[in-house]
C-alpha atoms as a PDB file:
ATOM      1  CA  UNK A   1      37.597-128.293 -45.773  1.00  0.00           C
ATOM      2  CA  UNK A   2      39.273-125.012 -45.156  1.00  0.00           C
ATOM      3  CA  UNK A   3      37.822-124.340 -42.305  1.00  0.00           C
ATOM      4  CA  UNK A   4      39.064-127.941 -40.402  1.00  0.00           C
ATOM      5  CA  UNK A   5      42.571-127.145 -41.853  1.00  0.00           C
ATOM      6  CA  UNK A   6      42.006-123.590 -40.060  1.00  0.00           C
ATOM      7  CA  UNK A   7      40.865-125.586 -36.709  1.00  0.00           C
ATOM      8  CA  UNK A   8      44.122-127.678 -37.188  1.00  0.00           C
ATOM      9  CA  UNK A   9      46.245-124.781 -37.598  1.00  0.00           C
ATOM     10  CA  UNK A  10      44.708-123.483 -34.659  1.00  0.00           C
ATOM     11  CA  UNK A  11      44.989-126.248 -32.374  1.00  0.00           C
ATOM     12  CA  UNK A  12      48.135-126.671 -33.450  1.00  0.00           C
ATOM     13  CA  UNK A  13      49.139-123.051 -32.534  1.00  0.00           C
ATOM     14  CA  UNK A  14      47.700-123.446 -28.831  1.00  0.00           C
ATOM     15  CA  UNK A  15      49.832-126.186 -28.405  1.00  0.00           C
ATOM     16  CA  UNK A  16      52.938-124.435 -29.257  1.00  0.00           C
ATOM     17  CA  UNK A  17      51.597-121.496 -27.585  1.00  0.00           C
ATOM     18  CA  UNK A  18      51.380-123.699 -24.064  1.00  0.00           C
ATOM     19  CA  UNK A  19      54.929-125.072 -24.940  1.00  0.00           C
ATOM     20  CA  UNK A  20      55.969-121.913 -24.651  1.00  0.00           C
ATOM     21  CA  UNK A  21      54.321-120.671 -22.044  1.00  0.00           C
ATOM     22  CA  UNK A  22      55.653-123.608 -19.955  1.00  0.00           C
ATOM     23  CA  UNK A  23      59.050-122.869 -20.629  1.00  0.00           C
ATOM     24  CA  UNK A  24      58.638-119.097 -19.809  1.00  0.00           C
ATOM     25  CA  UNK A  25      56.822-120.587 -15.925  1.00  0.00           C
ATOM     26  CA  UNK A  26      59.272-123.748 -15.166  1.00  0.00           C
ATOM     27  CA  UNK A  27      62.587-122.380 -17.221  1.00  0.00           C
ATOM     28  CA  UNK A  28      61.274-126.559 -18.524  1.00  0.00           C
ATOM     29  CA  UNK A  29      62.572-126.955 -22.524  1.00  0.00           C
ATOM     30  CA  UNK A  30      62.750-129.658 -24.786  1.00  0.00           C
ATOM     31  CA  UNK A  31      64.216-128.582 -28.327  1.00  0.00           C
ATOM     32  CA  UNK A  32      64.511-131.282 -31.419  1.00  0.00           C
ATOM     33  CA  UNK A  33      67.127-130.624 -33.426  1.00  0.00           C
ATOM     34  CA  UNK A  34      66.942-129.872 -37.694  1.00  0.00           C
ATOM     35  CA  UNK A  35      69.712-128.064 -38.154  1.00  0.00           C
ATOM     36  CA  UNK A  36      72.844-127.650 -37.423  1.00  0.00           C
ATOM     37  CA  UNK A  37      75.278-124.577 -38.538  1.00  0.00           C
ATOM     38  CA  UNK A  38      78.998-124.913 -37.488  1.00  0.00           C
ATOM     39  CA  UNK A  39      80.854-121.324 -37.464  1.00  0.00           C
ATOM     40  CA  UNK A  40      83.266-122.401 -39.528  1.00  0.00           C
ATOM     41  CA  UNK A  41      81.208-124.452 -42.222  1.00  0.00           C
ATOM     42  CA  UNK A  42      78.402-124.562 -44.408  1.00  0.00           C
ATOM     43  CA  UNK A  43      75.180-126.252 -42.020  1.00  0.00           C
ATOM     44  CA  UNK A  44      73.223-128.865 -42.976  1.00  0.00           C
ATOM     45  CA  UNK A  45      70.001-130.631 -41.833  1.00  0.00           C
ATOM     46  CA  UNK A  46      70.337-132.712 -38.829  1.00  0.00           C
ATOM     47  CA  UNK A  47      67.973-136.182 -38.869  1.00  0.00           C
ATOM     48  CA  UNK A  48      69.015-138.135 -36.063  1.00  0.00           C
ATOM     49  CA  UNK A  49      67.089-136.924 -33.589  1.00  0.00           C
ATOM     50  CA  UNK A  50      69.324-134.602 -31.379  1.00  0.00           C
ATOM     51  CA  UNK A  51      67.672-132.954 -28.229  1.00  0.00           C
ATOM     52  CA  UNK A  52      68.641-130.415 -26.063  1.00  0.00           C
ATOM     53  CA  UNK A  53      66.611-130.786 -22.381  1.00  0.00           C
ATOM     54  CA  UNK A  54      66.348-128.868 -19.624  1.00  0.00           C
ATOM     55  CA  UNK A  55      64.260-129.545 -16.542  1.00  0.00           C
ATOM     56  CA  UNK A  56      65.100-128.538 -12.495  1.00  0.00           C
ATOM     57  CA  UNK A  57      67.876-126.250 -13.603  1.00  0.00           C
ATOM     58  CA  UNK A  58      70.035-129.361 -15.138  1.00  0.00           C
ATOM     59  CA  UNK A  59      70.816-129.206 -19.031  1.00  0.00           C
ATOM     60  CA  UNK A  60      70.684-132.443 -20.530  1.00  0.00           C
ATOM     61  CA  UNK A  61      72.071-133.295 -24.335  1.00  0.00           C
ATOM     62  CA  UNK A  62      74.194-134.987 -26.466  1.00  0.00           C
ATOM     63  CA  UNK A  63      74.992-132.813 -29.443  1.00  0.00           C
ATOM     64  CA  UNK A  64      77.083-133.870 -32.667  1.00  0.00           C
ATOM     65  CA  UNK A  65      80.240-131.220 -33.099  1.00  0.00           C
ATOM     66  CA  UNK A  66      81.401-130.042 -36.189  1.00  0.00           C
ATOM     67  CA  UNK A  67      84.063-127.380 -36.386  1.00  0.00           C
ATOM     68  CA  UNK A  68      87.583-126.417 -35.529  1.00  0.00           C
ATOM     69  CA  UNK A  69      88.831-127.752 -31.868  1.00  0.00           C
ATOM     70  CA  UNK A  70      91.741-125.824 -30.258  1.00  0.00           C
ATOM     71  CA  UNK A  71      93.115-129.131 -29.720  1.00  0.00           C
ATOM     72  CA  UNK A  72      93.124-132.697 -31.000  1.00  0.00           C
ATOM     73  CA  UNK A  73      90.382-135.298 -29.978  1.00  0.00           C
ATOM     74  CA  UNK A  74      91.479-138.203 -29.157  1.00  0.00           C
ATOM     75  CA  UNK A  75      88.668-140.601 -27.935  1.00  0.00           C
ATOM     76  CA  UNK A  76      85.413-139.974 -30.131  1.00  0.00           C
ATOM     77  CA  UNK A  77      83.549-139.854 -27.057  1.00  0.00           C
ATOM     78  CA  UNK A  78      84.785-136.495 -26.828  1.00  0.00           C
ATOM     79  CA  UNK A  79      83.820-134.751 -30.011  1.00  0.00           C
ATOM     80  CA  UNK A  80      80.442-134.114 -29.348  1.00  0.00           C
ATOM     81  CA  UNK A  81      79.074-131.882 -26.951  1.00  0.00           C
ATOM     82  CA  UNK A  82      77.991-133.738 -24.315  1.00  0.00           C
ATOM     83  CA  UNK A  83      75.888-132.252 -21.046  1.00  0.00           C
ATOM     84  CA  UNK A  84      75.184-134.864 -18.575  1.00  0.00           C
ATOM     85  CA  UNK A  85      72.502-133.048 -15.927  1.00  0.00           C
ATOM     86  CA  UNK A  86      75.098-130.357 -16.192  1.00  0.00           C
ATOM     87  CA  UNK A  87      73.720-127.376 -13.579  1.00  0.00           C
ATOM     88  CA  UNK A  88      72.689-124.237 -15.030  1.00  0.00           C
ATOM     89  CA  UNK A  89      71.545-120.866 -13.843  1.00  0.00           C
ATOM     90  CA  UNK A  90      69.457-119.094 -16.315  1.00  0.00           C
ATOM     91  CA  UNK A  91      69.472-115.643 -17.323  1.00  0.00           C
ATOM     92  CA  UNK A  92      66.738-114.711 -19.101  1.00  0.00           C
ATOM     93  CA  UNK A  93      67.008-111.232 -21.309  1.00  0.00           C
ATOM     94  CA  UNK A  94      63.494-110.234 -21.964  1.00  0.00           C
ATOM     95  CA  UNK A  95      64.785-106.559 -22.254  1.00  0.00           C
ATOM     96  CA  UNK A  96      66.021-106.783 -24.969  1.00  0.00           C
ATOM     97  CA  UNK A  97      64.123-109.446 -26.728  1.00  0.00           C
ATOM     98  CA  UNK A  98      61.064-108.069 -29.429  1.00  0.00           C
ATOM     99  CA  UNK A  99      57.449-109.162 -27.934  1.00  0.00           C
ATOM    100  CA  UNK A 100      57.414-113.094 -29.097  1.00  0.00           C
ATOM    101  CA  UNK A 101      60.727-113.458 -28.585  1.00  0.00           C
ATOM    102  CA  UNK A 102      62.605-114.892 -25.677  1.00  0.00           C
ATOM    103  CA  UNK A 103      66.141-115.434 -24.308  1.00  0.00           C
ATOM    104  CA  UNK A 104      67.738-117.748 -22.125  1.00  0.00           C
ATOM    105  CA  UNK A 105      71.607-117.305 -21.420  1.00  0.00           C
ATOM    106  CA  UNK A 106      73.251-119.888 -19.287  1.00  0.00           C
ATOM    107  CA  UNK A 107      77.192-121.436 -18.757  1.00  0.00           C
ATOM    108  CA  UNK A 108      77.401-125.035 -18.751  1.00  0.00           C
ATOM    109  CA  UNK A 109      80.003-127.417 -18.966  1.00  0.00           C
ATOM    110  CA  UNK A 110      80.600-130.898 -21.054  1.00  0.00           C
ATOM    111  CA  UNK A 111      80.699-133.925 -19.334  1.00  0.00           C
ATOM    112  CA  UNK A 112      84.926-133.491 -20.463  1.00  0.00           C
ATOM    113  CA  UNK A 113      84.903-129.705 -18.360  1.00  0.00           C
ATOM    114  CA  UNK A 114      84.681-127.860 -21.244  1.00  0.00           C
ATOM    115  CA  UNK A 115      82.663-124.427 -20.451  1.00  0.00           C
ATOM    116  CA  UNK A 116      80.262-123.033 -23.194  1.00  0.00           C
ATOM    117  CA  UNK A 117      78.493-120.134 -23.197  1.00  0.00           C
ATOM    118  CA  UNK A 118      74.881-120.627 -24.685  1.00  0.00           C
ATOM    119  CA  UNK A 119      71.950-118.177 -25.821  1.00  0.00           C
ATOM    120  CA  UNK A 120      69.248-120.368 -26.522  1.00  0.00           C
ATOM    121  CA  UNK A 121      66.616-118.295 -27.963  1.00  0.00           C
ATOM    122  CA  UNK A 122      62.987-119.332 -28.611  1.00  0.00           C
ATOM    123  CA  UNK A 123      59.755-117.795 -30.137  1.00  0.00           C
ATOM    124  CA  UNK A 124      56.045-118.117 -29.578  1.00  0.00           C
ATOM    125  CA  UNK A 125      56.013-120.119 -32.702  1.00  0.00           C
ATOM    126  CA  UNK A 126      57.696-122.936 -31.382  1.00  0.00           C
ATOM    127  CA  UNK A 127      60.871-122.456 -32.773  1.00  0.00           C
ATOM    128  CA  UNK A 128      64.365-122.774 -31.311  1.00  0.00           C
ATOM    129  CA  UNK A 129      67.594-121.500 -31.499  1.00  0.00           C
ATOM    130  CA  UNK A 130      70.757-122.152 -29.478  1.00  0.00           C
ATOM    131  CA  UNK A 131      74.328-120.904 -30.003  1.00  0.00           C
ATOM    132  CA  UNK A 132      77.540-122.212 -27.959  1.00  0.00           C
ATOM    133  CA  UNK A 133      80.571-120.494 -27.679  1.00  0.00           C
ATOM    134  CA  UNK A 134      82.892-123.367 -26.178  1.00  0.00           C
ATOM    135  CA  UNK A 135      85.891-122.483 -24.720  1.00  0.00           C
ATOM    136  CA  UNK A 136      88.400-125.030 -26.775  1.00  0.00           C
ATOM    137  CA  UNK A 137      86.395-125.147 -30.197  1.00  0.00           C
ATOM    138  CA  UNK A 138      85.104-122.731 -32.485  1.00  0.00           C
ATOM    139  CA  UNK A 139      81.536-121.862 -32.081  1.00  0.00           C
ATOM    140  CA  UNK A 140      77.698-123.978 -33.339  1.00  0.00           C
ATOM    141  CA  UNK A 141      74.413-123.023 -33.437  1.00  0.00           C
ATOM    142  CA  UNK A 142      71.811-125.330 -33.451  1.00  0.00           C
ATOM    143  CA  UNK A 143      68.163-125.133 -34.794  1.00  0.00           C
ATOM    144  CA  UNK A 144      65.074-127.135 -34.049  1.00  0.00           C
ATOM    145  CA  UNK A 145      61.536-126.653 -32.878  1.00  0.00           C
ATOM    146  CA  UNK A 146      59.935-127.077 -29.306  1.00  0.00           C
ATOM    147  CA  UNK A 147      58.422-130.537 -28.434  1.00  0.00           C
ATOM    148  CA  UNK A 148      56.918-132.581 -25.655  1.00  0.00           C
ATOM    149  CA  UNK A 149      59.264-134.326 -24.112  1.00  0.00           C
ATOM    150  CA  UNK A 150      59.187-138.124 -23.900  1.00  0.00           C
ATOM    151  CA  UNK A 151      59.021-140.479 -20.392  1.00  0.00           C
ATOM    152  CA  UNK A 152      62.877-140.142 -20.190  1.00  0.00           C
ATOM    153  CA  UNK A 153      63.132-136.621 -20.404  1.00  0.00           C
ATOM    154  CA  UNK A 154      59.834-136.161 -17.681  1.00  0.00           C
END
């Protein structure tokens, strides 16, 4: 028994491992989001499936907001963060990054021109972490774990 949960574990790790490993050759991520931390407030678990996708340099996502704006939000189409094949250039920081450990910096704007600054870090584990410093709002980060990404994301 030990040894097929040790085989999972294993297979499991390749997998992640090749995740990775894609995203390092293609600059190709898909992130699910569990958690969300707001600058401003106390984070919380996130269960509604949020993902963050990138593919051909274009940033794809539609990410709740929590936090202090700079100025009232009218339409609630608007409170999110919303990239709509938004075009990115990547920056990635290996330098300064510990072995295992990667990081992508980018600019992109919501589909309302709002610029944000992201570091979207990610480890060989699989794991996932992206802060935004938007330009009218306070700052989020968001948490979450590398996955395959479904036919509408391909």
């Amino acid at each position: 028994m030990a040894m097929m949960a040790a085989a999972t574990a294993t297979a499991k790790d390749d997998a992640v491992s090749e995740l990775t490993q894609k995203a390092l050759d293609t600059h190709t991520l898909t992130m699910e989001i569990n958690y969300i931390s707001p600058v401003s407030m106390a984070g919380f678990p996130s269960i509604d499936g949020y993902r963050i996708c990138i593919r051909d340099g274009k940033l794809k996502a539609d990410l709740p907001y929590f936090g202090r704006a700079d100025m009232a939000i009218y339409d609630t189409d608007d409170a999110g963060l919303r990239f709509d094949d938004c075009e990115i250039e990547i920056k990635e920081n290996y330098r300064k990054a510990k072995k295992g450990v990667y990081v992508w910096k980018f600019r992109a704007n919501t589909a309302n021109d709002e610029r944000v600054d992201v570091n979207l870090t990610f480890y060989d584990n699989g794991t996932v972490q992206v802060q935004c410093n938007c330009s009218r709002r306070s700052g989020i980060s968001y948490y979450g774990s590398m996955v395959e990404p479904d036919a509408t994301e391909q």
